[in-house]
C-alpha atoms as a PDB file:
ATOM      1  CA  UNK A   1      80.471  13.303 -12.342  1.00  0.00           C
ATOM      2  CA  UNK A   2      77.945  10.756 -13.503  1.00  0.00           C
ATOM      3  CA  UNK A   3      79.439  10.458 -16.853  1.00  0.00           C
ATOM      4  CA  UNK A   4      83.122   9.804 -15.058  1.00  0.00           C
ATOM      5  CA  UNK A   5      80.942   7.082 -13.168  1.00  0.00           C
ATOM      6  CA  UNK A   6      79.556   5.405 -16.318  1.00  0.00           C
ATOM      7  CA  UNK A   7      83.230   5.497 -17.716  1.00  0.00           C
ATOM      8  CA  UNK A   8      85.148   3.937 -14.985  1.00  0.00           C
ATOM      9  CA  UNK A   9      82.405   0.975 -14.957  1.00  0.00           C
ATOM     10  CA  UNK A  10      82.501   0.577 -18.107  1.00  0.00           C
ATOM     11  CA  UNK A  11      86.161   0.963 -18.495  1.00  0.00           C
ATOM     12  CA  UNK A  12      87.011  -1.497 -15.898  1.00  0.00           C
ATOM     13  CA  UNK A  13      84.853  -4.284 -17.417  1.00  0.00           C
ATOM     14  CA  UNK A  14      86.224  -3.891 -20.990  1.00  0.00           C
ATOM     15  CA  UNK A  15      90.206  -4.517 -19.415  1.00  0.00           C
ATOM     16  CA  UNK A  16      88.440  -7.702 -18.473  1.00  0.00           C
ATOM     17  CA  UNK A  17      87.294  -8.522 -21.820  1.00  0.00           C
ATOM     18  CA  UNK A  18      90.678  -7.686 -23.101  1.00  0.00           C
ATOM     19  CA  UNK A  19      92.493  -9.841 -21.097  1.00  0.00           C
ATOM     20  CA  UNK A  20      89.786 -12.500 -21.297  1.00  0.00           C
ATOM     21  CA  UNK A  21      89.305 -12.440 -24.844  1.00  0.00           C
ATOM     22  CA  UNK A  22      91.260 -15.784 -25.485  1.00  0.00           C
ATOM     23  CA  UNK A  23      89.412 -17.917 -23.707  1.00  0.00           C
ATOM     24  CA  UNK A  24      85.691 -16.318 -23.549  1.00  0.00           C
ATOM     25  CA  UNK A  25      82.997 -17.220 -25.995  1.00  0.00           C
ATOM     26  CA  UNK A  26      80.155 -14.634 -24.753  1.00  0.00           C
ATOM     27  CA  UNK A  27      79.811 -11.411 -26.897  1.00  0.00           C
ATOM     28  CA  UNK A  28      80.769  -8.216 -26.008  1.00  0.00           C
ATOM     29  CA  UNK A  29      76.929  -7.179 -26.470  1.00  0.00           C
ATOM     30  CA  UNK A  30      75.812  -9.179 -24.085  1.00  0.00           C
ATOM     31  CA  UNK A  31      78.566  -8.243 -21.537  1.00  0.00           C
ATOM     32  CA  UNK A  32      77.645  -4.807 -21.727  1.00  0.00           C
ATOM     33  CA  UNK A  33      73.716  -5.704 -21.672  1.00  0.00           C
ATOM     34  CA  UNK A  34      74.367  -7.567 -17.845  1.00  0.00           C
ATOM     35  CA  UNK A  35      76.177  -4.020 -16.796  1.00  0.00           C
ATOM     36  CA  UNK A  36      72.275  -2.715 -17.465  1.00  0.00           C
ATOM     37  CA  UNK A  37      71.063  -5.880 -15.891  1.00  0.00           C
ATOM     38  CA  UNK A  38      73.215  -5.226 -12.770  1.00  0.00           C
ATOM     39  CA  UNK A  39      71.669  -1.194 -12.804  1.00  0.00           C
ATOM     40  CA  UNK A  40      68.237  -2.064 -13.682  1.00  0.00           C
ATOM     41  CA  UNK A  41      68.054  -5.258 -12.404  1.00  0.00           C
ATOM     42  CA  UNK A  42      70.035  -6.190  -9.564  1.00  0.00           C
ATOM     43  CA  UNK A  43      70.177  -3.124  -8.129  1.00  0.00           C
ATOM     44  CA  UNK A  44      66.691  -2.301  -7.596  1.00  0.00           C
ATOM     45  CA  UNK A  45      66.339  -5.735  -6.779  1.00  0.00           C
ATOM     46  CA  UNK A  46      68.393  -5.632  -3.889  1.00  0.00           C
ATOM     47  CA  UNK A  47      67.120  -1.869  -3.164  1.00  0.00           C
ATOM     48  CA  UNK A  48      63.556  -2.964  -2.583  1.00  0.00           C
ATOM     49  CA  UNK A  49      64.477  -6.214  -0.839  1.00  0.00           C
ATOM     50  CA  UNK A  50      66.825  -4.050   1.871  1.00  0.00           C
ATOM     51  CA  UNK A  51      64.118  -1.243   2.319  1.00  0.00           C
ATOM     52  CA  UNK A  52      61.549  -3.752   3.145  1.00  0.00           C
ATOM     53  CA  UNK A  53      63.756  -5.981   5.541  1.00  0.00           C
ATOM     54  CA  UNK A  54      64.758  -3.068   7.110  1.00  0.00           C
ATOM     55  CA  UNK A  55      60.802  -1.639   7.448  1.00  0.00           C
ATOM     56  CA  UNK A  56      59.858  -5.094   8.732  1.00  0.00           C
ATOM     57  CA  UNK A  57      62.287  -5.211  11.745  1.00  0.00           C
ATOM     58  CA  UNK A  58      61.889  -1.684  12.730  1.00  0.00           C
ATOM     59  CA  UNK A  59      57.818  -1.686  12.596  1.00  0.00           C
ATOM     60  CA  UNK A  60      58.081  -4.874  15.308  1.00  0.00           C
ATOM     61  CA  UNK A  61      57.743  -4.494  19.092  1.00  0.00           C
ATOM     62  CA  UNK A  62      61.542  -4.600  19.936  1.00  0.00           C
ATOM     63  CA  UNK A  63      62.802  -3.681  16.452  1.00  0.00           C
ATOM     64  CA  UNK A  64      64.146  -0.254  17.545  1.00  0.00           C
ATOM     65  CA  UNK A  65      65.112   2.631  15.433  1.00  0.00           C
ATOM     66  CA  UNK A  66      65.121   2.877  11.842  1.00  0.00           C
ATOM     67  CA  UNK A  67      68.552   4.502  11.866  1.00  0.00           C
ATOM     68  CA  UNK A  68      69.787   1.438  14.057  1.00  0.00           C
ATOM     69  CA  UNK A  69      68.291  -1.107  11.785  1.00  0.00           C
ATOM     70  CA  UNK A  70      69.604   0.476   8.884  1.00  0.00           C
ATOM     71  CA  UNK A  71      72.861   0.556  10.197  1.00  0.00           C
ATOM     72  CA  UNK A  72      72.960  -3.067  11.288  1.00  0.00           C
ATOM     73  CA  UNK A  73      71.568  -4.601   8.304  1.00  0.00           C
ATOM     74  CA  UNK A  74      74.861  -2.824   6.085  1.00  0.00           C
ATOM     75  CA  UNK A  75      77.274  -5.014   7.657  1.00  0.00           C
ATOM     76  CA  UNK A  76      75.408  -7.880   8.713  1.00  0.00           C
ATOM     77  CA  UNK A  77      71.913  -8.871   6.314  1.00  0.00           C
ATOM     78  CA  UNK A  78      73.104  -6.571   3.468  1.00  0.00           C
ATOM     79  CA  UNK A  79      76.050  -7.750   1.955  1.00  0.00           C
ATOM     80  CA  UNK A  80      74.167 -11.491   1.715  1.00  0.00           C
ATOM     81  CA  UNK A  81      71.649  -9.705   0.149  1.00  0.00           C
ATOM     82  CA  UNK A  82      73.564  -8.000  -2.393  1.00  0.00           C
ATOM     83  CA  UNK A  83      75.927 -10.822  -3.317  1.00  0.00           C
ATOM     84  CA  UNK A  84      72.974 -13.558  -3.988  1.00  0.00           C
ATOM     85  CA  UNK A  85      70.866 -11.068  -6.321  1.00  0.00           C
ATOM     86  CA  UNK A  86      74.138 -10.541  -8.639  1.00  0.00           C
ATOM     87  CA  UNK A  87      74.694 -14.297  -8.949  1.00  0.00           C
ATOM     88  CA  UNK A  88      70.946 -14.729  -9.579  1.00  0.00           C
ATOM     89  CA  UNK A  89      71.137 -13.692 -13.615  1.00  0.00           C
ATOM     90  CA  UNK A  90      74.437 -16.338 -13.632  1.00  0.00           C
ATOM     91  CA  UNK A  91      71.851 -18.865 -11.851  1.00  0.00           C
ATOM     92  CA  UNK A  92      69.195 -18.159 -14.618  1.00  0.00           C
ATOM     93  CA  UNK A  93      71.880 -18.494 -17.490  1.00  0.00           C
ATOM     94  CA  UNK A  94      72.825 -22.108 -16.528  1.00  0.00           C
ATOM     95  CA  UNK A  95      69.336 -22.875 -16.538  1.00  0.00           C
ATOM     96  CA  UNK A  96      69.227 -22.727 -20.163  1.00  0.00           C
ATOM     97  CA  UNK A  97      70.546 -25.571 -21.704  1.00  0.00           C
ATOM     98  CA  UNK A  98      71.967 -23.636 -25.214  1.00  0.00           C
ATOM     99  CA  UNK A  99      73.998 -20.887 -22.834  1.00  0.00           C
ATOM    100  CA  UNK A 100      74.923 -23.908 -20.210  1.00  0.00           C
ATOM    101  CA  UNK A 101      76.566 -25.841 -23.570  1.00  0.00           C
ATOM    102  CA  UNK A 102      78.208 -22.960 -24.916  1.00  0.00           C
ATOM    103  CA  UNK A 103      79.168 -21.115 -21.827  1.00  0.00           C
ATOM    104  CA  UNK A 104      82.572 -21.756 -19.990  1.00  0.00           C
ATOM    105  CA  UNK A 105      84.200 -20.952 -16.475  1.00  0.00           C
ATOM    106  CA  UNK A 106      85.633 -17.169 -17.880  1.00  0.00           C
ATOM    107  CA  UNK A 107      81.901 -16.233 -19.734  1.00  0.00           C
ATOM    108  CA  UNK A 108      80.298 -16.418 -16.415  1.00  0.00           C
ATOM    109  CA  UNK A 109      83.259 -14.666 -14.677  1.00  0.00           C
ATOM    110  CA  UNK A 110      83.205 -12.359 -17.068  1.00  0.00           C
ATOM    111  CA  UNK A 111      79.232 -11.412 -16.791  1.00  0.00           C
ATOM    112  CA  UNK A 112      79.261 -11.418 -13.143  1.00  0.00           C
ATOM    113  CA  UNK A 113      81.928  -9.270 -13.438  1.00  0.00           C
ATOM    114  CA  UNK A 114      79.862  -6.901 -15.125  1.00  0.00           C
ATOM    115  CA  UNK A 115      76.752  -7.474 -13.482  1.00  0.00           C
ATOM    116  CA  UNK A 116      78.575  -6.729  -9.713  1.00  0.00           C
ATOM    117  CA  UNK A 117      80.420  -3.335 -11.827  1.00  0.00           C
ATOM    118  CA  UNK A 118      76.688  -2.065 -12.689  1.00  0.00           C
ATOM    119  CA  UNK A 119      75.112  -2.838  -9.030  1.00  0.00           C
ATOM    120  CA  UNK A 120      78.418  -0.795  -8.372  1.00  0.00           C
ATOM    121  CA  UNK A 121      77.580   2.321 -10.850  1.00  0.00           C
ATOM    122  CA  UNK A 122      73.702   2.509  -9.762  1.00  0.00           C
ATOM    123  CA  UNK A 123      75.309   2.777  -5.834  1.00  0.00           C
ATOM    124  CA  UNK A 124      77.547   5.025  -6.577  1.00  0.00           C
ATOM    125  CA  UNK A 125      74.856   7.467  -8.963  1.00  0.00           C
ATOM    126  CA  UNK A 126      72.478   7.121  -6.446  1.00  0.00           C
ATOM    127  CA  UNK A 127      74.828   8.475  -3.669  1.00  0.00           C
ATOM    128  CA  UNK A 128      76.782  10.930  -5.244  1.00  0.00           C
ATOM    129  CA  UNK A 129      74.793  11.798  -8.505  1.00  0.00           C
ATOM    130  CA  UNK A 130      72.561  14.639  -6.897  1.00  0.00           C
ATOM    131  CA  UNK A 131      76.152  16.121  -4.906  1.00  0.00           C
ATOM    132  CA  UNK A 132      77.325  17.770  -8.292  1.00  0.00           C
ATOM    133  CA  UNK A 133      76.932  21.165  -6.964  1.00  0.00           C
ATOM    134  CA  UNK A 134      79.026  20.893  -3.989  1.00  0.00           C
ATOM    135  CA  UNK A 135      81.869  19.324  -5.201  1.00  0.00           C
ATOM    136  CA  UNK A 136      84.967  20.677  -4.957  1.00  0.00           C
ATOM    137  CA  UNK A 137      87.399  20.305  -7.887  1.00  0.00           C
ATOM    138  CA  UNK A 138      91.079  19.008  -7.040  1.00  0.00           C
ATOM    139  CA  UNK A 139      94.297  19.944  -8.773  1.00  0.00           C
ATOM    140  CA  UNK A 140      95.440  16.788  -8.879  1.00  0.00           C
ATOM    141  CA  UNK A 141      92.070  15.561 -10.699  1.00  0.00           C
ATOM    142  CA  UNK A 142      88.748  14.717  -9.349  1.00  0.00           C
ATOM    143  CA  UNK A 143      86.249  16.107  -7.763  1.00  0.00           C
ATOM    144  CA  UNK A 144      86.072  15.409  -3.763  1.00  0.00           C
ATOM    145  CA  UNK A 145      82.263  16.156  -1.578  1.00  0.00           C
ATOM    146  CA  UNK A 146      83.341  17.585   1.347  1.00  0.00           C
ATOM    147  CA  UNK A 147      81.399  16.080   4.132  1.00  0.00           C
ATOM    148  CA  UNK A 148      83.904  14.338   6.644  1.00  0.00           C
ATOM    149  CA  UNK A 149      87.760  14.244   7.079  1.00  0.00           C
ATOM    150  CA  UNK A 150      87.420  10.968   4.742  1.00  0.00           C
ATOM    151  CA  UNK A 151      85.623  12.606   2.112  1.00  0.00           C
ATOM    152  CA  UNK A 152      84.020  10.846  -0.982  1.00  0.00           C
ATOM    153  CA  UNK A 153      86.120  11.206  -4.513  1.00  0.00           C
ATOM    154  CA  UNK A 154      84.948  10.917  -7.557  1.00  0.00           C
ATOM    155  CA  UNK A 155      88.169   9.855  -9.482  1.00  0.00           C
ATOM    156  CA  UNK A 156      88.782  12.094 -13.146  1.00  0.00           C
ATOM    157  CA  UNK A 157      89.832  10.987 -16.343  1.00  0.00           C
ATOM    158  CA  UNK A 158      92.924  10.686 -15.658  1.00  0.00           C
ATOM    159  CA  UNK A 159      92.970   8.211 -12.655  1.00  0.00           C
ATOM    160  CA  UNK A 160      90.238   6.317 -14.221  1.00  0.00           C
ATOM    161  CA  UNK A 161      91.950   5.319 -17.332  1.00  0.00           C
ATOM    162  CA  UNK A 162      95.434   4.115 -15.775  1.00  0.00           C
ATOM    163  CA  UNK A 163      93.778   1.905 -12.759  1.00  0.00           C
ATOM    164  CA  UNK A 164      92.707  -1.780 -13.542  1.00  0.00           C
ATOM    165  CA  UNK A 165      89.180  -1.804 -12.642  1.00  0.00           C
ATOM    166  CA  UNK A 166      88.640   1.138 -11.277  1.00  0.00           C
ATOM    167  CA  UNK A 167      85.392   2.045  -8.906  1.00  0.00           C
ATOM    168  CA  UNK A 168      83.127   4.572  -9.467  1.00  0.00           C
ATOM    169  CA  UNK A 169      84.098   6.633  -6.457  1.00  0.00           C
ATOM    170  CA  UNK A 170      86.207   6.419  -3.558  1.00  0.00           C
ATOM    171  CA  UNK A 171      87.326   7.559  -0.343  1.00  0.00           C
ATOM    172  CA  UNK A 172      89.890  10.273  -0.027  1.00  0.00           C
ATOM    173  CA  UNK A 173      91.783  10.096   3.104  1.00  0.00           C
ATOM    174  CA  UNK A 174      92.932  13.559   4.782  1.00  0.00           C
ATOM    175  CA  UNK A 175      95.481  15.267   3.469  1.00  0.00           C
ATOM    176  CA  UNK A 176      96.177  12.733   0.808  1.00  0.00           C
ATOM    177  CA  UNK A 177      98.148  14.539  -2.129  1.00  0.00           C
ATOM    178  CA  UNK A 178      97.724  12.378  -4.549  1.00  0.00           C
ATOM    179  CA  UNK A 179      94.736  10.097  -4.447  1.00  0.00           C
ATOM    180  CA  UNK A 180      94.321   7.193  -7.142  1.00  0.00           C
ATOM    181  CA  UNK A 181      91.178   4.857  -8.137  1.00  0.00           C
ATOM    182  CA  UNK A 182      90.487   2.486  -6.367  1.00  0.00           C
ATOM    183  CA  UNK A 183      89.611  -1.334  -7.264  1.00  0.00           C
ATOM    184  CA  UNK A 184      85.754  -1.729  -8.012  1.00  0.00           C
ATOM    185  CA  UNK A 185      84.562  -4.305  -4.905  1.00  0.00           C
ATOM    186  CA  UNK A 186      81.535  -5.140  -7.001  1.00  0.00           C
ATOM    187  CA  UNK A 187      83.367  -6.023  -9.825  1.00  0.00           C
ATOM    188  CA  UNK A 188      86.001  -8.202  -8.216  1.00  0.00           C
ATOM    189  CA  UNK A 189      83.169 -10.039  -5.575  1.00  0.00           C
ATOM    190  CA  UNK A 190      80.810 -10.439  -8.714  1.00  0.00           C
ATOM    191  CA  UNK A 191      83.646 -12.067 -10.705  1.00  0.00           C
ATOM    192  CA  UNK A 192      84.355 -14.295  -7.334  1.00  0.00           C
ATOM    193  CA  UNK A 193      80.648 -15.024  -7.580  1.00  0.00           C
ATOM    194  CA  UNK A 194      80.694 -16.148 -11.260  1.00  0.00           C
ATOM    195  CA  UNK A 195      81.955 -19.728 -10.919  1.00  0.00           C
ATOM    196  CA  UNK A 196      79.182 -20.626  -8.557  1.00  0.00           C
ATOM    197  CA  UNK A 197      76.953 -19.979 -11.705  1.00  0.00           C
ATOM    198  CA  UNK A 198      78.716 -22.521 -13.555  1.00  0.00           C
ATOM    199  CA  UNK A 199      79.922 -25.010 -11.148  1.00  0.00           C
ATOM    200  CA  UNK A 200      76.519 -26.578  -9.839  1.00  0.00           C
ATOM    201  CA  UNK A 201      75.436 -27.658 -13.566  1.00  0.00           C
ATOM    202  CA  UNK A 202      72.111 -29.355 -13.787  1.00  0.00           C
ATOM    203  CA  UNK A 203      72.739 -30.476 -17.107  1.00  0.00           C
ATOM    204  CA  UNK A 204      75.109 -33.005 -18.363  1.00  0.00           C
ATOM    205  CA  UNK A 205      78.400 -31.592 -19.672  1.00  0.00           C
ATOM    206  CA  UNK A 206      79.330 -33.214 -23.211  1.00  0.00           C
ATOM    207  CA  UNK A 207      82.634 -35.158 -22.173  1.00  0.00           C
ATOM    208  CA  UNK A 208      83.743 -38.531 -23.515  1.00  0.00           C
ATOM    209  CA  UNK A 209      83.941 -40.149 -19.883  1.00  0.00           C
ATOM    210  CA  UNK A 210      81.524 -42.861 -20.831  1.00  0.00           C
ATOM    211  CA  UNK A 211      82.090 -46.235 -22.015  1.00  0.00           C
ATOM    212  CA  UNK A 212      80.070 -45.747 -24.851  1.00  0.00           C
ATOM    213  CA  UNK A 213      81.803 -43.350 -26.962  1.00  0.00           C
ATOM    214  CA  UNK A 214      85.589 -43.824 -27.808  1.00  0.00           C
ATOM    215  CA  UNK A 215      88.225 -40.879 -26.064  1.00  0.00           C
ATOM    216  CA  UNK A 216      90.550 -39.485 -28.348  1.00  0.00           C
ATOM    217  CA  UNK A 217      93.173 -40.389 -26.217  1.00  0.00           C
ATOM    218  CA  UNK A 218      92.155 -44.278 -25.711  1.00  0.00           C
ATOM    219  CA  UNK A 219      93.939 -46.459 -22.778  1.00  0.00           C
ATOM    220  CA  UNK A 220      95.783 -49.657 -23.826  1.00  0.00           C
ATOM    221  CA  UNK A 221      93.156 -52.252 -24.325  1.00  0.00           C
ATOM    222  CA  UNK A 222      90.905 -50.340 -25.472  1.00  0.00           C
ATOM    223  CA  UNK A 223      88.536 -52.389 -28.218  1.00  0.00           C
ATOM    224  CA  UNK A 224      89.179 -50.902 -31.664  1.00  0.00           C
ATOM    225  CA  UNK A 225      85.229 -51.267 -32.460  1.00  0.00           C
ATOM    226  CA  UNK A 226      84.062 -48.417 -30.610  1.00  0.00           C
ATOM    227  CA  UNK A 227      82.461 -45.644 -32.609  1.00  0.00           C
ATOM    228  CA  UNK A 228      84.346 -42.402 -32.872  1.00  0.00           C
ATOM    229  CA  UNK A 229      82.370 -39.223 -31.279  1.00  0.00           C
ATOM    230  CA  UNK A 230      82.992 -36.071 -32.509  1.00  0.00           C
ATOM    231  CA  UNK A 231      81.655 -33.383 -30.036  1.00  0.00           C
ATOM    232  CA  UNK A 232      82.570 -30.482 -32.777  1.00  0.00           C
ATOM    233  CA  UNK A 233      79.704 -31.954 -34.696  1.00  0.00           C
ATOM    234  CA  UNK A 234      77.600 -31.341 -32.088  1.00  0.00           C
ATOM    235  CA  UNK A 235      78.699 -28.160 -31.673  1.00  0.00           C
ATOM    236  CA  UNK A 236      80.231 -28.946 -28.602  1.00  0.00           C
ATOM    237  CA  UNK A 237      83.906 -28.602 -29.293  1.00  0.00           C
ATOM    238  CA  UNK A 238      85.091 -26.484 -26.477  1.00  0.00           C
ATOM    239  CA  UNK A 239      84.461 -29.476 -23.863  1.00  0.00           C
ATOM    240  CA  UNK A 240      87.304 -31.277 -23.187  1.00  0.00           C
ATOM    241  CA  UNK A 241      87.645 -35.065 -24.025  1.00  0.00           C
ATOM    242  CA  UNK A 242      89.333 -36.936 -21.102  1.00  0.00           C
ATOM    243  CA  UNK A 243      90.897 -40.226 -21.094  1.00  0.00           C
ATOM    244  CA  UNK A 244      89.205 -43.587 -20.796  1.00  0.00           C
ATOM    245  CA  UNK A 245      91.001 -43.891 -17.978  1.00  0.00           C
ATOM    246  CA  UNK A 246      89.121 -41.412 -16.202  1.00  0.00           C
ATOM    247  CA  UNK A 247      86.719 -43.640 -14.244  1.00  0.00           C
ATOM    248  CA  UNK A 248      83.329 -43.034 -15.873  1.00  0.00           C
ATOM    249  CA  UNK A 249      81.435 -41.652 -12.401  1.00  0.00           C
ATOM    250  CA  UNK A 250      84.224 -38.486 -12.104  1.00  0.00           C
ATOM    251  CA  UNK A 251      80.872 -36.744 -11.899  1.00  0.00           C
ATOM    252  CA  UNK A 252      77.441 -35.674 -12.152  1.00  0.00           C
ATOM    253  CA  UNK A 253      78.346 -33.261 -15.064  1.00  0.00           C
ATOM    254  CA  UNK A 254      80.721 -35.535 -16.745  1.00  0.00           C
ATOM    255  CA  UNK A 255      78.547 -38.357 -17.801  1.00  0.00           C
ATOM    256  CA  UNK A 256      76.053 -37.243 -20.675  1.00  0.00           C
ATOM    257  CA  UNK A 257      72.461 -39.170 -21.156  1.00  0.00           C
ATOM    258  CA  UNK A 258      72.618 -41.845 -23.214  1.00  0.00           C
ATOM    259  CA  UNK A 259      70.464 -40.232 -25.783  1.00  0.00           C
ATOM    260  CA  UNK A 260      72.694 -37.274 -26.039  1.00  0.00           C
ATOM    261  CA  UNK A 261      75.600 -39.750 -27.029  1.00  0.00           C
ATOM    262  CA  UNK A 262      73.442 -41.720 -29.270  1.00  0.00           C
ATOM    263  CA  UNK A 263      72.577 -38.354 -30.942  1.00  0.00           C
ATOM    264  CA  UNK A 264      76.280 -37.341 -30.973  1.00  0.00           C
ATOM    265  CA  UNK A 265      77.374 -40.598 -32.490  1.00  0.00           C
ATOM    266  CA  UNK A 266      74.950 -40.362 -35.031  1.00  0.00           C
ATOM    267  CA  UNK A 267      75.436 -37.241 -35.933  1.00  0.00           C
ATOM    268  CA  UNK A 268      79.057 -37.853 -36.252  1.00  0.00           C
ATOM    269  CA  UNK A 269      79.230 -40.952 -38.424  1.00  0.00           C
ATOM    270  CA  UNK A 270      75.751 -41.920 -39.208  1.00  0.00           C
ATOM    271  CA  UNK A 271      76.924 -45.395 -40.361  1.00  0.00           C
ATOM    272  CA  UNK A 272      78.588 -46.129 -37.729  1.00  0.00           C
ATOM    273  CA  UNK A 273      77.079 -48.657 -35.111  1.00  0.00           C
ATOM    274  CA  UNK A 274      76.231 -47.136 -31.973  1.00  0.00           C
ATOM    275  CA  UNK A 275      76.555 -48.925 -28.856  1.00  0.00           C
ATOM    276  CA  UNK A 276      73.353 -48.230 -26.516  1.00  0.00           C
ATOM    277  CA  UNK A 277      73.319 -49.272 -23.200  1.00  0.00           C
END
């Protein structure tokens, strides 16, 4: 059953490099290295963090019960819990200025994606991974743990490979004939996640949206003596260039230093004069 668990994960994060593949720029390596960061990482993370709020607030005067605590925190401290420790690599990947320049808005979907599918796989092996013994196998494929009328399911081969992102295990209601996988919640409030890792930049995003460098698409009256910047000498192709007439504060991320744009001028047409501010 753990091996059908490693396959769906994996399984539902390559359909999204598939279907992301025309616009991503991060490697498949290092998509499948933030599924291990998500096991290793994130999820014992979050494991320790939850077993020591949950300690805390049982061991005071008026804490109550363990059970009760334990209960409580899964819908209410939990999920908070969970959801800011699988952004947290994202967070740590914009901090670095080479993977903030090269990354876009689908890499860090993408990786949180696969980050939230391996918090998903470690949940689901450390649930169900020890139940092998018990499990009952169904015709229709699967293998179900018969403990309650809404039993766990472990979906086989064949409902793993014709869902779109299918989840490690699921929840097969009574009597249901035909049970299929279900979506992977990690995966798809992970993804959800990912723009927040890219959205609150730190660093200056190479644009054209200052007055210094000249747009490729220049307004009328435009002066003709304005350098021409190249951002695919920089290396920085895949940012867009807007128009002059973009005002030049349409953001904190738009606007880069002015030593970045002497460096891209430069760097572009050395004998070119640059204009410095």
């Amino acid at each position: 059953m753990a091996v059908l668990m490693v396959a769906a994960t994996v399984y539902g994060v390559v359909q999204l490099l598939v279907l992301s593949s025309p616009t991503r720029s991060v490697r498949v390596s290092t998509v499948l290295l933030a599924i291990a960061v998500g096991v290793y990482g994130c999820g014992i993370v979050t494991l320790l963090l939850e077993y020591a709020y949950t300690r805390a607030v049982s061991d005071q005067p008026h804490g109550g019960a363990l059970l009760n605590t334990v209960k409580t925190a899964s819908y209410t401290v939990d999920p908070v819990v969970e959801e800011l420790i699988k952004i947290t690599p994202l967070l740590l990947a914009a901090w670095n200025v080479k993977i903030r320049r090269q990354w876009g808005l689908t890499d860090y979907v993408v990786t949180g994606a696969a980050l939230g599918a391996g918090f998903g796989l470690l949940e689901a092996v450390a649930r169900f991974g020890l139940d092998a013994a018990r499990a009952v196998s169904l015709p229709t494929g699967g293998w179900m743990i018969p403990d309650s009328l809404q039993a766990p399911w472990i979906p086989g081969p064949g409902q793993v490979f014709a869902a779109w992102f299918p989840a490690p295990f699921s929840t097969l209601d009574f009597g249901e004939a035909h049970p299929a996988a279900d979506t992977s919640p990690h995966l798809v409030y992970a993804a959800g996640c990912g723009p927040w890792g890219w959205c609150p930049s730190p660093l200056p995003a190479p644009t054209t949206c200052s007055p210094t460098t000249r747009p490729h698409n220049p307004a009328p009256g435009t002066p003709s003596h304005w350098p021409k910047t190249s951002t695919a000498s920089c290396g920085l192709s895949r940012w867009p260039c807007w128009p002059s007439r973009w005002p030049p504060t349409c953001g904190r991320s738009a606007v880069p230093s002015g030593r970045s744009r002497a460096y891209c001028s430069a760097r572009s047409e050395p004998d070119a004069p640059v204009l410095r501010p």
